[in-house]
Protein backbone atom coordinates (compact mmCIF):
# COMPACT_ATOMS: atom_id res chain seq x y z
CA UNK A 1 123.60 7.74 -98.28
CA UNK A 2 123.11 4.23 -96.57
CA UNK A 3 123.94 3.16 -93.33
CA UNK A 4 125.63 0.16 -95.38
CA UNK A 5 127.26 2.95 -97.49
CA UNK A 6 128.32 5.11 -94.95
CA UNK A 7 129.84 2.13 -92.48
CA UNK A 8 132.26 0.55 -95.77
CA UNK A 9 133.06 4.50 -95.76
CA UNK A 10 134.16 5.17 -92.39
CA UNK A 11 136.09 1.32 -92.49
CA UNK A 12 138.05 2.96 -95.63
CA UNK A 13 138.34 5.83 -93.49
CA UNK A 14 139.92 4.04 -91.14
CA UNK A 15 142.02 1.73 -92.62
CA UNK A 16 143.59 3.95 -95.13
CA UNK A 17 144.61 6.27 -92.28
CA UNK A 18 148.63 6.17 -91.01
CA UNK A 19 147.37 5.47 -87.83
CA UNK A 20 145.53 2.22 -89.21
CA UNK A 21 147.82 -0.06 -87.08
CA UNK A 22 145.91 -3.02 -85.22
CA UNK A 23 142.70 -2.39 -86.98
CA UNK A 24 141.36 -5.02 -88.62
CA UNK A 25 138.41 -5.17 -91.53
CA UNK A 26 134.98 -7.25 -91.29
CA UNK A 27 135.37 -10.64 -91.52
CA UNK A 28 133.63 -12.61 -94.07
CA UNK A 29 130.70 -14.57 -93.29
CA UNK A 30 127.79 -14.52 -91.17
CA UNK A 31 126.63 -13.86 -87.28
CA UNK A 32 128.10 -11.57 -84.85
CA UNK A 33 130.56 -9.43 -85.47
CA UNK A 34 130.83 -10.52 -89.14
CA UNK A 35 130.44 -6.63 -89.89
CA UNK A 36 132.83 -5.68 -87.34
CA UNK A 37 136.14 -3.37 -87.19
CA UNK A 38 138.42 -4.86 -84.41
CA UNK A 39 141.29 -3.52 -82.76
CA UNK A 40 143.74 -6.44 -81.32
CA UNK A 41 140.99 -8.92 -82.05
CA UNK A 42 138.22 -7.26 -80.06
CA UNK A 43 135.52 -5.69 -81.43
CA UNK A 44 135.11 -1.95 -81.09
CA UNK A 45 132.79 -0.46 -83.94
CA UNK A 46 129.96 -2.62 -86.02
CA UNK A 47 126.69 -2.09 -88.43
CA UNK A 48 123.95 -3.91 -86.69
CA UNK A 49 120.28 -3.36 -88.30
CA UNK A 50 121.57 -0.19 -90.14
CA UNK A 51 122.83 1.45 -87.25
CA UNK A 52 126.37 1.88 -85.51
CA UNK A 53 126.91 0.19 -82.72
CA UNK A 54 130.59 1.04 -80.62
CA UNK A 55 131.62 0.48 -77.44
CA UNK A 56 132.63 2.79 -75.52
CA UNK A 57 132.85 3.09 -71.13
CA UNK A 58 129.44 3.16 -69.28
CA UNK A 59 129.79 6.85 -68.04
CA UNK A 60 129.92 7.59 -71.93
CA UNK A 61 126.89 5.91 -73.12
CA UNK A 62 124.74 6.81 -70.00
CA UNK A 63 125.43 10.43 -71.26
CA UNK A 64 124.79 9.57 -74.89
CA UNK A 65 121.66 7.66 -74.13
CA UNK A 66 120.62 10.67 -72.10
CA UNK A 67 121.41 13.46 -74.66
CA UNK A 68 119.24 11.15 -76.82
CA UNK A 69 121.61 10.27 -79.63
CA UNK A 70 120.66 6.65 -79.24
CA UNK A 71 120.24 3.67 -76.84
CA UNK A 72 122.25 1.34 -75.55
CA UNK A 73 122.89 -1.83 -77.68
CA UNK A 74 121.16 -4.52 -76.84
CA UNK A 75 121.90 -8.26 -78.86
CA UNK A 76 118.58 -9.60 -78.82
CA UNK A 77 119.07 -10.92 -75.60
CA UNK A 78 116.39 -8.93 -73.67
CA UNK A 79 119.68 -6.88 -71.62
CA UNK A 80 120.87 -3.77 -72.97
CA UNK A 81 124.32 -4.14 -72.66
CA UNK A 82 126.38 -1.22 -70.53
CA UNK A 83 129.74 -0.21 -72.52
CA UNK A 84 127.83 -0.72 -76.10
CA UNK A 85 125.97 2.38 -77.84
CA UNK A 86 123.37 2.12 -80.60
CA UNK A 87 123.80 5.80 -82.28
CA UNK A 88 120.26 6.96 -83.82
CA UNK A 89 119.63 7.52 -87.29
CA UNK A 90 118.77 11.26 -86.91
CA UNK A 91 121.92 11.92 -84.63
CA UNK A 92 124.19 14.78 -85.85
CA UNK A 93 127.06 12.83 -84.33
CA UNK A 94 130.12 11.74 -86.44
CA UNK A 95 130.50 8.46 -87.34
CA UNK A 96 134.36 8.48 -87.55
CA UNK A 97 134.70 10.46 -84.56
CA UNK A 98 132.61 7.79 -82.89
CA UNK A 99 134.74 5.23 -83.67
CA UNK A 100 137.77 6.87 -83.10
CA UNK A 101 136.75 7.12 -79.65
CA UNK A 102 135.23 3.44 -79.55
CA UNK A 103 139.25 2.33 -81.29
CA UNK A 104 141.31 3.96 -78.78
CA UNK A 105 138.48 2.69 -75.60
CA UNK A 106 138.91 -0.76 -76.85
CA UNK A 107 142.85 -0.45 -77.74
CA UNK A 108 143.39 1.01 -74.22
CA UNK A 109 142.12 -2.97 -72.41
């Protein structure tokens, strides 16, 4: 399965679940965040060059980084960026789980 596949799955994952509330779909278009699930307007999960990017807090992605299921998302801007986690294409980790955590981080500011 595609990353592209696998990403509109977990969004209809997501969505369709009763606890769906506040989440909001990809917008249409182009540029950052166009392939983004938000959570009161703020972005929390996204597909960025075929991989999942989510944020999540810092002590979290220094210990994902360092069990090496990915890196820490960086925007083409030279600076990794500290609460935002790039998940690797040969992680076993699960995508909606991921999320899940990245939705209720971001839904908690």
């Amino acid at each position: 399965m595609s990353p592209e596949d696998r990403f509109e799955d977990l969004i209809d994952e997501l969505l369709g679940g009763e606890d769906a509330d506040g989440v909001e779909p990809p917008r249409p278009g182009s540029g950052f965040g166009s392939s983004a699930l938000r959570v009161d307007n703020r972005i929390f999960a996204m597909l960025v060059r075929g991989h999942l990017v989510v944020k999540l807090p810092k002590p979290r992605v220094d210990a994902l980084v360092a069990e090496g299921h990915g890196v820490r998302f960086d925007a083409n801007k030279g600076t990794p960026m500290k609460e935002w986690f790039t998940l690797a294409e040969e992680s076993p980790l699960d995508w909606p789980a991921l999320a899940r955590e990245a939705w209720a981080f971001v839904g908690k500011r």
